[in-house]
N, C-alpha and C. Protein backbone atom coordinates (compact mmCIF):
# COMPACT_ATOMS: atom_id res chain seq x y z
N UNK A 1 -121.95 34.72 -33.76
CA UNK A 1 -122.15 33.48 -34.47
C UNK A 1 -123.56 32.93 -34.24
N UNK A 2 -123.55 33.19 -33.56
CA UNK A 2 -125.34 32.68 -32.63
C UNK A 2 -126.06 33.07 -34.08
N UNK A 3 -126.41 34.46 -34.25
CA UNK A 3 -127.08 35.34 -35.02
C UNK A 3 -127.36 34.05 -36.68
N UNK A 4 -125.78 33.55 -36.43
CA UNK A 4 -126.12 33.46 -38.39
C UNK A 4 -126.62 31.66 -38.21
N UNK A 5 -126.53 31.11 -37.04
CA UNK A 5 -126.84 29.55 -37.13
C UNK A 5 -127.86 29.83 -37.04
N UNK A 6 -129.13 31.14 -36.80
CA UNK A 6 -130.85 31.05 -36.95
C UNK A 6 -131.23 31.09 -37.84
N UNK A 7 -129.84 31.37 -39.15
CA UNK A 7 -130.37 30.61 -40.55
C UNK A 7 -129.48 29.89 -41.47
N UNK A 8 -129.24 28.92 -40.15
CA UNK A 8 -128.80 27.66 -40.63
C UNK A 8 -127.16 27.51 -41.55
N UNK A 9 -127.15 28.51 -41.19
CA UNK A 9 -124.72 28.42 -41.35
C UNK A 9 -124.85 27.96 -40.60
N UNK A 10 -123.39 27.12 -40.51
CA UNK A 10 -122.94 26.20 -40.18
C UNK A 10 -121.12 26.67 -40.10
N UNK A 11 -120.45 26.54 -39.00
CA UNK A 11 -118.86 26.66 -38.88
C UNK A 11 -118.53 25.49 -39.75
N UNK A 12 -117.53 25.84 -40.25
CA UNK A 12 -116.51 25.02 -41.30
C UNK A 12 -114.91 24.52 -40.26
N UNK A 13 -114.75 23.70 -40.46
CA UNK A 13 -113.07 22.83 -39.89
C UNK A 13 -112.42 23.19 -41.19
N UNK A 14 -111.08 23.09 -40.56
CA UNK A 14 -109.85 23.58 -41.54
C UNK A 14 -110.08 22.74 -43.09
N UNK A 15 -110.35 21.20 -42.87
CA UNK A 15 -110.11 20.65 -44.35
C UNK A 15 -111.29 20.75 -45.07
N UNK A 16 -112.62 21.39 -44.57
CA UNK A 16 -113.74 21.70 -44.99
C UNK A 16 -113.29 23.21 -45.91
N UNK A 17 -112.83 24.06 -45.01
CA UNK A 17 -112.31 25.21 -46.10
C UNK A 17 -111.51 24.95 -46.96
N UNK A 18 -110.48 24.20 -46.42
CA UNK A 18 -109.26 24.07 -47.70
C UNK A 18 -110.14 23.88 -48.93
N UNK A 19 -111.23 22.57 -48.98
CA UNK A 19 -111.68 21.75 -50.10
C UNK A 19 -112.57 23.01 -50.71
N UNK A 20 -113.39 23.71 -49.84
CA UNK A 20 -114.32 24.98 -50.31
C UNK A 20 -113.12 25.68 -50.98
N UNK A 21 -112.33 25.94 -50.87
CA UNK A 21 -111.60 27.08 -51.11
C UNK A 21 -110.67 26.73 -52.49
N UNK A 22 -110.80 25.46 -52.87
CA UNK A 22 -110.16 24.97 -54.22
C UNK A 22 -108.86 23.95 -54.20
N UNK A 23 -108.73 23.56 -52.91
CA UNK A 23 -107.95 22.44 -52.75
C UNK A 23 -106.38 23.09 -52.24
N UNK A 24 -105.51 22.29 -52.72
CA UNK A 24 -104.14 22.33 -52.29
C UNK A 24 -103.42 23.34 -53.56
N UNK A 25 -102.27 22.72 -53.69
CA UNK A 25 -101.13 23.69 -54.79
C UNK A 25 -101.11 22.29 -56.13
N UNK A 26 -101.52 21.02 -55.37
CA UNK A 26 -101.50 19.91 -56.63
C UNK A 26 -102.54 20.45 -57.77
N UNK A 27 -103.80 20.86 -57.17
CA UNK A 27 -104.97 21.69 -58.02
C UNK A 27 -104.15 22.35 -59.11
N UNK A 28 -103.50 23.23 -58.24
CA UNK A 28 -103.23 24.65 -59.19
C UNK A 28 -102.34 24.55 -60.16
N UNK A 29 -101.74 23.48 -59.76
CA UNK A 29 -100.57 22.80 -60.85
C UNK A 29 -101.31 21.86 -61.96
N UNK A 30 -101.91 21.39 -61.53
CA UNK A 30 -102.67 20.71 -62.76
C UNK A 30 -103.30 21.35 -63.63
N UNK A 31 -104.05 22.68 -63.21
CA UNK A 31 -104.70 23.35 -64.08
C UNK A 31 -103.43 24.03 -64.78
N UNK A 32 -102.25 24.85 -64.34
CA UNK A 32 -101.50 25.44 -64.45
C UNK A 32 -100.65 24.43 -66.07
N UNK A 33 -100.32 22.99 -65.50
CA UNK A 33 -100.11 22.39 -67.11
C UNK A 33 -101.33 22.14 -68.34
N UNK A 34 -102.43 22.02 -67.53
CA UNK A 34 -103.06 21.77 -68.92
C UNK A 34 -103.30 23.20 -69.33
N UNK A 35 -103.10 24.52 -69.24
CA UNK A 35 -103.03 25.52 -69.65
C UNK A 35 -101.78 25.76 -70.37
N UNK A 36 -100.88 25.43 -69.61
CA UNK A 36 -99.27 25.44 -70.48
C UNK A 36 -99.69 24.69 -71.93
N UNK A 37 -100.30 23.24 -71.76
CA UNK A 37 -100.22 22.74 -72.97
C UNK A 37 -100.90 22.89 -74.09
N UNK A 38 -102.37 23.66 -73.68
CA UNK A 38 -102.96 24.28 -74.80
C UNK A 38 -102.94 25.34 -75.16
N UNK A 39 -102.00 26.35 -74.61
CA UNK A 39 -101.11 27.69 -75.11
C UNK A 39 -100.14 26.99 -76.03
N UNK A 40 -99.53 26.06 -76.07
CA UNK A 40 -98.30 25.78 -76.57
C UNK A 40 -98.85 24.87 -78.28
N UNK A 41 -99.94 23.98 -77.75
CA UNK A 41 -100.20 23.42 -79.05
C UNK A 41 -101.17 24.69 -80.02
N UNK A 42 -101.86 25.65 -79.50
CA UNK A 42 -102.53 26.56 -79.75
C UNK A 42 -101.37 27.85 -80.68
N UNK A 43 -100.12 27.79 -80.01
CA UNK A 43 -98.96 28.86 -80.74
C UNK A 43 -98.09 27.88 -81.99
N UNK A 44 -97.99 26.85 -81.67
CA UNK A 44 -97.51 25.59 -82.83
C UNK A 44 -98.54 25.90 -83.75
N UNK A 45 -99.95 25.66 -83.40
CA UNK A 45 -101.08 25.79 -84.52
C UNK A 45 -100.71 26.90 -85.31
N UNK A 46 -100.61 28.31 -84.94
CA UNK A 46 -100.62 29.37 -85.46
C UNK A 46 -99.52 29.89 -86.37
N UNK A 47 -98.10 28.45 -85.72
CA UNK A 47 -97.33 29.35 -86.42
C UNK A 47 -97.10 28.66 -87.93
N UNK A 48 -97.93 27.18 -87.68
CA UNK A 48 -97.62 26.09 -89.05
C UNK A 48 -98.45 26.24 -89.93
């Protein structure tokens, strides 16, 4: 570790990665519906 702080990395704490890493499962769910809903108005479009 020594090696990589002589250019300036830095160790990360657990809620520092979580947030680097894209958050929780609320994230993935949110993206996860607004994808549901523009597949769904996107297959309505196609079929009217």
């Amino acid at each position: 570790m020594k090696n990589l702080e002589n250019y300036g990395v830095q160790e990360m704490n657990a809620k520092e990665i979580r947030e680097v890493d894209g958050g929780s499962i609320l994230g993935f769910l949110a993206v996860a519906f607004v994808v549901g809903v523009f597949i769904g108005l996107w297959r309505s479009a196609m079929t009217s």
